[in-house]
N, C-alpha and C. Protein backbone atom coordinates (compact mmCIF):
# COMPACT_ATOMS: atom_id res chain seq x y z
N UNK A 1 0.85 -1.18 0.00
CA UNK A 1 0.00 0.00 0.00
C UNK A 1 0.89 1.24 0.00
N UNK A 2 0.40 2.31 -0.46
CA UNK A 2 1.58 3.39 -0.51
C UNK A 2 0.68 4.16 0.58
N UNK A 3 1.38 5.24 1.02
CA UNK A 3 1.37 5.96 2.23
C UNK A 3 0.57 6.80 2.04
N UNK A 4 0.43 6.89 3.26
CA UNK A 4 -1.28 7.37 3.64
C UNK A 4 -1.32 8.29 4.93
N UNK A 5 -2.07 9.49 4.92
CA UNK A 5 -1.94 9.97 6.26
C UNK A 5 -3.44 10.00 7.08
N UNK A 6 -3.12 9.59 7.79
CA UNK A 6 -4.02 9.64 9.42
C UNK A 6 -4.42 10.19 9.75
N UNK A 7 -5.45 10.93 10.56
CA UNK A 7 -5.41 11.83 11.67
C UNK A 7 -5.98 10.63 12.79
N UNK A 8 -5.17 10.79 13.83
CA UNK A 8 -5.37 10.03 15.27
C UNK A 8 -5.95 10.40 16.27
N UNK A 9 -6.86 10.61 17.28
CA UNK A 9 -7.21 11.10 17.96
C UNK A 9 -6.70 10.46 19.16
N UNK A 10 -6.41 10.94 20.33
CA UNK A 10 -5.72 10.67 21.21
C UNK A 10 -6.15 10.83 22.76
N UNK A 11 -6.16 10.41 23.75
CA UNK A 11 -6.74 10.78 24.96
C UNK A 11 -6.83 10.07 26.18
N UNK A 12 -6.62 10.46 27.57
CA UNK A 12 -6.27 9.80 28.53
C UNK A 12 -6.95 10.68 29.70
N UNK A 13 -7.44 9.47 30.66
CA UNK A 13 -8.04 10.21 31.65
C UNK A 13 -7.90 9.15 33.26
N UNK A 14 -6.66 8.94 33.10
CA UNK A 14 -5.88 7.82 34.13
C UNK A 14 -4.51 7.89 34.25
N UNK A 15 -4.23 7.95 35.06
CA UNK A 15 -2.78 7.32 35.26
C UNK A 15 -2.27 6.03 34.95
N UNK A 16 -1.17 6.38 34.84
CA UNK A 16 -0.52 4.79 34.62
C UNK A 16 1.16 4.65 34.37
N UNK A 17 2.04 4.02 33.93
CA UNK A 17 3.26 3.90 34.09
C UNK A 17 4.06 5.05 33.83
N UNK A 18 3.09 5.83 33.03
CA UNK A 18 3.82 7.24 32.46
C UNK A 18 4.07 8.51 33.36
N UNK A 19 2.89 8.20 33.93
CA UNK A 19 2.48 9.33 34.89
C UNK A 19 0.80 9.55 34.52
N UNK A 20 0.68 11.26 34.94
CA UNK A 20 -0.31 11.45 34.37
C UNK A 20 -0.97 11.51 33.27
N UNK A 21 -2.09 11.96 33.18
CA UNK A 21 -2.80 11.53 31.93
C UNK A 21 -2.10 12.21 30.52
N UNK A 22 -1.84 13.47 30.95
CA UNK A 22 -1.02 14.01 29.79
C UNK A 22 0.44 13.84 29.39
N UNK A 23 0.85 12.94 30.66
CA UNK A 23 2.65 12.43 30.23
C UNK A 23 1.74 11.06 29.29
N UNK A 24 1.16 10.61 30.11
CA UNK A 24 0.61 9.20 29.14
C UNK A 24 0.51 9.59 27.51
N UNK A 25 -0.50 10.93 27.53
CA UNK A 25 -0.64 11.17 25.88
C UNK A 25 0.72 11.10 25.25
N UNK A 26 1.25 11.90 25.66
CA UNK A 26 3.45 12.36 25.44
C UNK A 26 3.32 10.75 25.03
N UNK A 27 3.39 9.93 25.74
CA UNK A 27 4.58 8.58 25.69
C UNK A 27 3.51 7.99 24.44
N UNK A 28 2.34 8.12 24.45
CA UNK A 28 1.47 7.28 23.36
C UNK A 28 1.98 7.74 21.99
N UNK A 29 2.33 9.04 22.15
CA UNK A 29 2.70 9.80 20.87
C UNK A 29 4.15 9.55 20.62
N UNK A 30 4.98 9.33 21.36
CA UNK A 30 6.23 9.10 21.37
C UNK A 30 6.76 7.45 21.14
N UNK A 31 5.44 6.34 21.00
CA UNK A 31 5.39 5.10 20.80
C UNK A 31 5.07 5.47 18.79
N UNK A 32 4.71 6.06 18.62
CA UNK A 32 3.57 5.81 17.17
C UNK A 32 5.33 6.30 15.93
N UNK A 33 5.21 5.94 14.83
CA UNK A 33 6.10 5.73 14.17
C UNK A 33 5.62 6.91 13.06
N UNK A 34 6.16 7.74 12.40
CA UNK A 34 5.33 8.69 11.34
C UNK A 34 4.61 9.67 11.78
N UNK A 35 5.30 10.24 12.91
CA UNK A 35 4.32 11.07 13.19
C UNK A 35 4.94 12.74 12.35
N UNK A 36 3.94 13.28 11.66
CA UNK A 36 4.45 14.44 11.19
C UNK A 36 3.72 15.85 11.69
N UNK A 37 2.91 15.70 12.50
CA UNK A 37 2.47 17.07 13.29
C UNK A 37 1.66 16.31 14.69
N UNK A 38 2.08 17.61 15.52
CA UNK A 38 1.07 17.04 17.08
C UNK A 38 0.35 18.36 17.38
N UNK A 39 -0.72 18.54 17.70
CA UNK A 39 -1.27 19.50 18.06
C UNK A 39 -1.34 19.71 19.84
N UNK A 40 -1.34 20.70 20.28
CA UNK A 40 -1.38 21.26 21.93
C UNK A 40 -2.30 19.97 22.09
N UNK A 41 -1.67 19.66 23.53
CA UNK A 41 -2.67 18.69 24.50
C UNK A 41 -3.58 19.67 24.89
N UNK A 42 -4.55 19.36 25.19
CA UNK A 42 -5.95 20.05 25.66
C UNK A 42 -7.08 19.61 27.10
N UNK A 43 -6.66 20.31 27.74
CA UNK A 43 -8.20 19.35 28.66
C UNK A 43 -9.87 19.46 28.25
N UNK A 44 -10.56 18.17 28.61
CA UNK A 44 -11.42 18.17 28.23
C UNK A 44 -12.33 17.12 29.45
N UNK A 45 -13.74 17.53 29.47
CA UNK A 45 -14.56 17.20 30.27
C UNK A 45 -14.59 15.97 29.81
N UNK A 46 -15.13 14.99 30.74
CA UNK A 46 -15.63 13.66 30.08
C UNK A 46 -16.79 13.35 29.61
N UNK A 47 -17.30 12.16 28.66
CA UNK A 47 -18.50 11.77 28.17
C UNK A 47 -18.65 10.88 29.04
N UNK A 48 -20.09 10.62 29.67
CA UNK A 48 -20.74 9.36 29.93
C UNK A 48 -20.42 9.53 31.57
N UNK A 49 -20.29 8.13 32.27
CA UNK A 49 -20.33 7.89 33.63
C UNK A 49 -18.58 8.14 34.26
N UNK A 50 -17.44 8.62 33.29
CA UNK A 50 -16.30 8.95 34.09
C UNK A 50 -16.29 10.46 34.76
N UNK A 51 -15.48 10.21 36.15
CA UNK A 51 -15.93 11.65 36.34
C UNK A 51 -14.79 12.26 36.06
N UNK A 52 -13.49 12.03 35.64
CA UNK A 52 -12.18 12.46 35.11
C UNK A 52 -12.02 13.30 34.17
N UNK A 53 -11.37 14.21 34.24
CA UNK A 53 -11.07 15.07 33.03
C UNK A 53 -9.78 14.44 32.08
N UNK A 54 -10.03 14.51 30.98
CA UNK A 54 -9.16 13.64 29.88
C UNK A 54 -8.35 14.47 29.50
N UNK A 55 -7.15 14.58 29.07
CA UNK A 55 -6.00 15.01 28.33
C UNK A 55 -6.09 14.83 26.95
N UNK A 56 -6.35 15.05 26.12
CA UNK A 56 -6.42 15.28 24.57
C UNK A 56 -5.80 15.92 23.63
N UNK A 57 -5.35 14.99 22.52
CA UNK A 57 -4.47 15.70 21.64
C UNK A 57 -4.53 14.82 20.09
N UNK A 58 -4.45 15.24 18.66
CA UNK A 58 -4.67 14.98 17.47
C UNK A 58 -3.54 15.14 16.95
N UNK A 59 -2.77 13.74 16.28
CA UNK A 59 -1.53 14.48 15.54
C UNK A 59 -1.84 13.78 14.05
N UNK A 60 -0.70 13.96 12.86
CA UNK A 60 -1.17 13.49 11.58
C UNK A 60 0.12 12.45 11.71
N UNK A 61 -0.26 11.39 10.82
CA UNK A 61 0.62 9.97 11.06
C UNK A 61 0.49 9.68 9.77
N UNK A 62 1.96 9.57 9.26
CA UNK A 62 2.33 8.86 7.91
C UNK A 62 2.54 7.88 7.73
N UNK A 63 1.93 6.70 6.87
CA UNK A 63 2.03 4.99 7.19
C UNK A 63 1.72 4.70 5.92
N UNK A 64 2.75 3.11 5.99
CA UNK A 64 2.16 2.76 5.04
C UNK A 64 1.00 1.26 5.15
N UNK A 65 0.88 1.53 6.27
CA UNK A 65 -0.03 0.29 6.68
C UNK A 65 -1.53 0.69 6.22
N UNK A 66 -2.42 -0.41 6.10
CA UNK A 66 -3.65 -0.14 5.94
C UNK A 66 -4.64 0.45 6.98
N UNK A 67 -5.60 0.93 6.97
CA UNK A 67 -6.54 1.15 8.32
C UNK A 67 -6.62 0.02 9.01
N UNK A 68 -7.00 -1.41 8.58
CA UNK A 68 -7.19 -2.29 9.38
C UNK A 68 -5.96 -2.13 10.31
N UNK A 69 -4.76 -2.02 9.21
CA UNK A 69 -3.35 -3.07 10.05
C UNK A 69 -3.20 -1.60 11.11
N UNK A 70 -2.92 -1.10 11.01
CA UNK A 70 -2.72 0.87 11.59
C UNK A 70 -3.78 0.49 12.97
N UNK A 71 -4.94 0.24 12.89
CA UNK A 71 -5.85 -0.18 13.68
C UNK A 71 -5.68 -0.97 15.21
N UNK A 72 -4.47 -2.46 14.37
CA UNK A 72 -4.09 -3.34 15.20
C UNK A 72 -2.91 -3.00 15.82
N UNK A 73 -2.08 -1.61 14.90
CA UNK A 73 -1.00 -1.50 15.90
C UNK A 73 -1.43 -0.37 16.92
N UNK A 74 -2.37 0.28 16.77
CA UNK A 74 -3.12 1.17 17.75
C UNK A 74 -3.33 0.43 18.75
N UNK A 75 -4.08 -0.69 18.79
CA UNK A 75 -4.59 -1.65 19.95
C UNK A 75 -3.38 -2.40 20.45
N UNK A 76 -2.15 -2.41 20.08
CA UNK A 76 -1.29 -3.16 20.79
C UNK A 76 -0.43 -1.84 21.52
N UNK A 77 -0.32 -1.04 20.64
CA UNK A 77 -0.06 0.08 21.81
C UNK A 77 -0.95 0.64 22.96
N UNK A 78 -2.38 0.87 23.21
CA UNK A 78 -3.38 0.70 24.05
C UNK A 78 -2.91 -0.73 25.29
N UNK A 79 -2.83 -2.06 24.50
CA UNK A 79 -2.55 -2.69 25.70
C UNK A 79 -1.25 -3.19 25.78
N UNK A 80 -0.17 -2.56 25.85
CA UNK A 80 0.98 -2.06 26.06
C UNK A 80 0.87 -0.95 27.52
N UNK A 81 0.17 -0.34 27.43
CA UNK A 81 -0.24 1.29 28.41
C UNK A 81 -1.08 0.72 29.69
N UNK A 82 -1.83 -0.75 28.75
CA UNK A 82 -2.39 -1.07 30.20
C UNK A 82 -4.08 -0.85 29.80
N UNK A 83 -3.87 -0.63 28.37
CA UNK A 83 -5.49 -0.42 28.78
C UNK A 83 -6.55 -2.04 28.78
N UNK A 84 -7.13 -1.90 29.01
CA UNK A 84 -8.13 -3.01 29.36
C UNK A 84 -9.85 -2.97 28.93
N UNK A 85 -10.23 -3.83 27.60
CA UNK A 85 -11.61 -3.60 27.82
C UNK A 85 -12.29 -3.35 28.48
N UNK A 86 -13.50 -2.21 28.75
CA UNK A 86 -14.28 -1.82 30.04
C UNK A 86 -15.78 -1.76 29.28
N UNK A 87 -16.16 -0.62 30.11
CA UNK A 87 -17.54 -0.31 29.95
C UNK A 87 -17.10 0.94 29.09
N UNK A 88 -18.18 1.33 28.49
CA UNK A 88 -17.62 2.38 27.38
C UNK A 88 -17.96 3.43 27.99
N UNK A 89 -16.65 4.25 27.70
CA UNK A 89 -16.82 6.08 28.32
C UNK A 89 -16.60 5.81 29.65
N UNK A 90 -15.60 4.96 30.43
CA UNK A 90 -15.01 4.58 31.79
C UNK A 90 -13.49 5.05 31.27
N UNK A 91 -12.89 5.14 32.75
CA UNK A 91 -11.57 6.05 32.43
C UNK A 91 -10.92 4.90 31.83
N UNK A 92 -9.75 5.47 31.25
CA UNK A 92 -8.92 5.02 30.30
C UNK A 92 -7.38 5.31 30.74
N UNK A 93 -6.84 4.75 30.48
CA UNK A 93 -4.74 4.81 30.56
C UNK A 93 -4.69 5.69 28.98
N UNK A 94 -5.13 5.21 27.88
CA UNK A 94 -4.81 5.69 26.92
C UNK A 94 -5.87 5.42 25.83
N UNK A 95 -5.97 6.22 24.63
CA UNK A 95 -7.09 5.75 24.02
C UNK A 95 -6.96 6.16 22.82
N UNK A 96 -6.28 5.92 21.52
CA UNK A 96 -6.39 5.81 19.74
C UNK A 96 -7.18 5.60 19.00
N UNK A 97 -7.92 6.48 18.28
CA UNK A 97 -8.65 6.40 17.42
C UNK A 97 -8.06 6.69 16.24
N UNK A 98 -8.74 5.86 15.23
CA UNK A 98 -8.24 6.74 13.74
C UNK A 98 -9.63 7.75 13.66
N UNK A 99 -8.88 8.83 13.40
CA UNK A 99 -10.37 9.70 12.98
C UNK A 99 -10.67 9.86 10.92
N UNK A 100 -9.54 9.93 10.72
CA UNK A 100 -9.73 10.27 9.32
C UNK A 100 -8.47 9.72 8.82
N UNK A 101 -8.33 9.81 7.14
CA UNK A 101 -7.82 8.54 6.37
C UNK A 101 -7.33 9.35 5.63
N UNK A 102 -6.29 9.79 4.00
CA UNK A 102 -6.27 10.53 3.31
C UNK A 102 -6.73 9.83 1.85
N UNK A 103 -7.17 8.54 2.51
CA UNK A 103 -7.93 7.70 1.40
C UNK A 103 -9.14 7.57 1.36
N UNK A 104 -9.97 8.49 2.19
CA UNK A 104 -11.23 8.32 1.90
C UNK A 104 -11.64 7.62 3.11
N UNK A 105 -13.05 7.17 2.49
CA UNK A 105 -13.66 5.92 3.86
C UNK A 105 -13.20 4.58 3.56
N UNK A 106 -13.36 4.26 4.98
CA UNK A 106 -13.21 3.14 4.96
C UNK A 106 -14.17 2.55 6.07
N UNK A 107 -14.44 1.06 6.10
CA UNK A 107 -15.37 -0.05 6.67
C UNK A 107 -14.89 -1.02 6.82
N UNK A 108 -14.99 -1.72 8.02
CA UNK A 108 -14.40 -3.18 8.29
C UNK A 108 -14.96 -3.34 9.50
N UNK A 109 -14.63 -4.14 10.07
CA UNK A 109 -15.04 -5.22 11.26
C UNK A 109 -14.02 -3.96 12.05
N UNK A 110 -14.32 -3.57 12.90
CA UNK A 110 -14.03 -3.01 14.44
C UNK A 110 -13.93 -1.16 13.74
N UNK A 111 -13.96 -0.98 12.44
CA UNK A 111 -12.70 0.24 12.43
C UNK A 111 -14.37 0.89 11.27
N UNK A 112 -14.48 2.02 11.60
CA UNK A 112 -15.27 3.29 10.88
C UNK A 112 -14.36 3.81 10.37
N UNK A 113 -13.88 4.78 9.45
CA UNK A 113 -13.24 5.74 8.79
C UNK A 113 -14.24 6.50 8.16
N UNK A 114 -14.61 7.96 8.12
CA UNK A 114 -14.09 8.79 9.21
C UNK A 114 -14.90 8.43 10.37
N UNK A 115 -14.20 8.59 11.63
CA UNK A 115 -14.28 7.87 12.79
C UNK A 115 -16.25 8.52 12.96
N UNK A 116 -16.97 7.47 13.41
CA UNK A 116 -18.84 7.95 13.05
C UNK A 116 -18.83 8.85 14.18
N UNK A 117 -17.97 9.28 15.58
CA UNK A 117 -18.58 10.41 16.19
C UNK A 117 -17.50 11.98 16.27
N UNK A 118 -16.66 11.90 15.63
CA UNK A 118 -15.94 12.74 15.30
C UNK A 118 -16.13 14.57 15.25
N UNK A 119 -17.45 14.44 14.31
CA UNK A 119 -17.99 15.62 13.65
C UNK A 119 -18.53 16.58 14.99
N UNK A 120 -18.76 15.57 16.40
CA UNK A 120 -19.83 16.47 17.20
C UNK A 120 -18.76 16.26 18.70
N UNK A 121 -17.40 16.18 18.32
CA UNK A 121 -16.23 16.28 19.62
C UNK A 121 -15.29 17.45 19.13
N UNK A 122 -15.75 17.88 20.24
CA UNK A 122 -14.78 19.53 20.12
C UNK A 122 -13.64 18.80 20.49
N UNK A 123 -13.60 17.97 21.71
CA UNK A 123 -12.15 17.25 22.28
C UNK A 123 -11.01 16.83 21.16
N UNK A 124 -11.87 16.56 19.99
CA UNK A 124 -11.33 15.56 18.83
C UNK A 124 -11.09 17.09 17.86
N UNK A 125 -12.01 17.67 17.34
CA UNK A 125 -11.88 18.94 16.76
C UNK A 125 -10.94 19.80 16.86
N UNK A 126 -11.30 20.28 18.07
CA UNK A 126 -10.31 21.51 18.39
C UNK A 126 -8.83 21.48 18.44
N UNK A 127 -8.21 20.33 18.91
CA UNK A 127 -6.95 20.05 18.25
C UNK A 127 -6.58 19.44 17.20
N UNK A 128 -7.42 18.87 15.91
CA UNK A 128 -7.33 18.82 15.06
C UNK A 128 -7.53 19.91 13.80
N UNK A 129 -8.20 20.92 14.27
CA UNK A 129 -8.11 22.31 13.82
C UNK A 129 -6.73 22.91 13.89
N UNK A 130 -6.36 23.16 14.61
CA UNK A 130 -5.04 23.55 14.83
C UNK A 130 -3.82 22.58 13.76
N UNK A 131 -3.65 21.60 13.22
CA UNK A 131 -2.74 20.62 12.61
C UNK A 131 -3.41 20.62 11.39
N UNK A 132 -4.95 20.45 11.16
CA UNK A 132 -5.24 20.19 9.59
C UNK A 132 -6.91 20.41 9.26
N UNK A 133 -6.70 21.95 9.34
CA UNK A 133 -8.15 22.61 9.23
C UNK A 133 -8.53 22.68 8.06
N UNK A 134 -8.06 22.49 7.10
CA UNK A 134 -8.77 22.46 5.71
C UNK A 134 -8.90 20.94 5.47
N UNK A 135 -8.16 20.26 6.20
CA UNK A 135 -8.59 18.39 5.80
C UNK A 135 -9.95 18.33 5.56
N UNK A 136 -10.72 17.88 4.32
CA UNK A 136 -12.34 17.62 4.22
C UNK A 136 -12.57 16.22 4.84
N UNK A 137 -13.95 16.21 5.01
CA UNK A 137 -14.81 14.96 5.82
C UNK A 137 -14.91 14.87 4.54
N UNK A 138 -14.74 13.21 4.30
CA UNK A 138 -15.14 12.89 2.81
C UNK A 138 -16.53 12.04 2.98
N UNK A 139 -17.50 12.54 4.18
CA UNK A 139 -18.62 12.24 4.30
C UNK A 139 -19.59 13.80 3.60
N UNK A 140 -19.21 14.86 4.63
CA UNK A 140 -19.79 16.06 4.61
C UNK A 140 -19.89 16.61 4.17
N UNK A 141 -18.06 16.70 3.16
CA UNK A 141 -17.11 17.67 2.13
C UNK A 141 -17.09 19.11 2.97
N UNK A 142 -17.30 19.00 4.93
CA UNK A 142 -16.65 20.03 5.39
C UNK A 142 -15.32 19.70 5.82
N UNK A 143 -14.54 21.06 5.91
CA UNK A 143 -13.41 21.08 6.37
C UNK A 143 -13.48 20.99 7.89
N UNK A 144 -12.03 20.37 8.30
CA UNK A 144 -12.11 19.74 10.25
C UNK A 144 -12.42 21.75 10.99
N UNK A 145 -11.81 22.84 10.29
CA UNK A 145 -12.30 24.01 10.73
C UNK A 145 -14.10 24.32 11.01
N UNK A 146 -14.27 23.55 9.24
CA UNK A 146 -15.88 24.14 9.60
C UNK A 146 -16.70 23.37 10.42
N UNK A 147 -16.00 21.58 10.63
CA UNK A 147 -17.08 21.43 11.65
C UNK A 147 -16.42 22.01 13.02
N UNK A 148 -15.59 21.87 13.56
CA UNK A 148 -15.19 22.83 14.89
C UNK A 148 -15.93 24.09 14.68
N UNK A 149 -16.39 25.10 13.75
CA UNK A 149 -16.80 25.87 14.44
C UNK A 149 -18.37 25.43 14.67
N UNK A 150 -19.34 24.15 13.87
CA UNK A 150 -20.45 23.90 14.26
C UNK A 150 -20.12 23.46 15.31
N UNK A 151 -19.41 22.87 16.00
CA UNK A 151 -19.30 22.50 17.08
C UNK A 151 -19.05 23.18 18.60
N UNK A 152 -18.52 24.36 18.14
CA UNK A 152 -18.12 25.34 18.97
C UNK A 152 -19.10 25.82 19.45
N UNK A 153 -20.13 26.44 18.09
CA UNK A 153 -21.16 27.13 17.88
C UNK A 153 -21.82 26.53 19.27
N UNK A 154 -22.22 25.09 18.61
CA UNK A 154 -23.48 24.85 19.59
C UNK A 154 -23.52 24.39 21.47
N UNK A 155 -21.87 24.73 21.34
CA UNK A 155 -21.65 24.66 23.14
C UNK A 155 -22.00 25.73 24.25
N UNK A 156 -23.15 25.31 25.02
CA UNK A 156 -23.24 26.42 25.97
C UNK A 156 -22.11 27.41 26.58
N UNK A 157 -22.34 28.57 26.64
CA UNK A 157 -20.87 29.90 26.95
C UNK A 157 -21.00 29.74 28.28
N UNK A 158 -20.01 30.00 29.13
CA UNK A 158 -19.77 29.56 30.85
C UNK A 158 -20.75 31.51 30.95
């Protein structure tokens, strides 16, 4: 396969061998091979029943592996860190997503491309704005800017 770029989504809301959640992001990012941009770590509230605030960060990854295979080395770095199947949206040591592909979509057994909740996470957005704001959703044909700002848009102001 010839090379292909990524966008990864990234995030931790646990401790674990690294330290905290944001040395954890550091070392997850510092495991991955191709990496050609990282965007600011970010804090971010949690989804669902964790009550932890997550560390978050989006970088772009050059590979020549497929989504599937890219997929499986995501999950061996995950349980490498310690992570452990749970209940979904429970804290995490570390956590890889592929969000987007520079090949388009893709479908398979475990793996969405572009990742199906992407469009409505500022967590996932907002530092992916920053690294590759004109990248299009090759669902939407918006750019990762224009959905961050629908996304921005529709967050209650403190």
């Amino acid at each position: 396969m010839a090379t292909s770029t990524y966008a990864i989504a990234i995030g931790s809301n646990r401790r674990g061998r690294h330290g905290a959640p944001a040395s954890e992001v550091r070392a997850a990012i510092a495991a991955l091979d191709g990496v050609r941009a990282v965007a600011p770590i970010i804090g971010s509230a949690p989804l669902g029943p964790s009550l932890r605030r997550y560390a978050n960060t989006a970088l772009l990854l050059d590979s020549d592996l497929s989504p599937p295979q890219l997929l499986a080395r995501l999950k061996a770095i995950e349980r490498l860190f310690g992570r452990r199947r749970g209940r979904r949206w429970g804290s995490r040591v570390i956590d890889l997503d592929v969000v987007l592909w520079s090949g388009g979509c893709w479908s398979g057994p475990g793996l969405t491309v572009p990742h199906v909740a992407f469009r409505a996470r500022d967590f996932v957005l907002r530092p992916l704005a920053r690294i590759a704001a004109g990248w299009r959703d090759p669902v939407t044909g918006r750019t990762v800017r224009q959905l961050h700002q629908l996304v921005d848009r529709a967050r209650p102001r403190d």
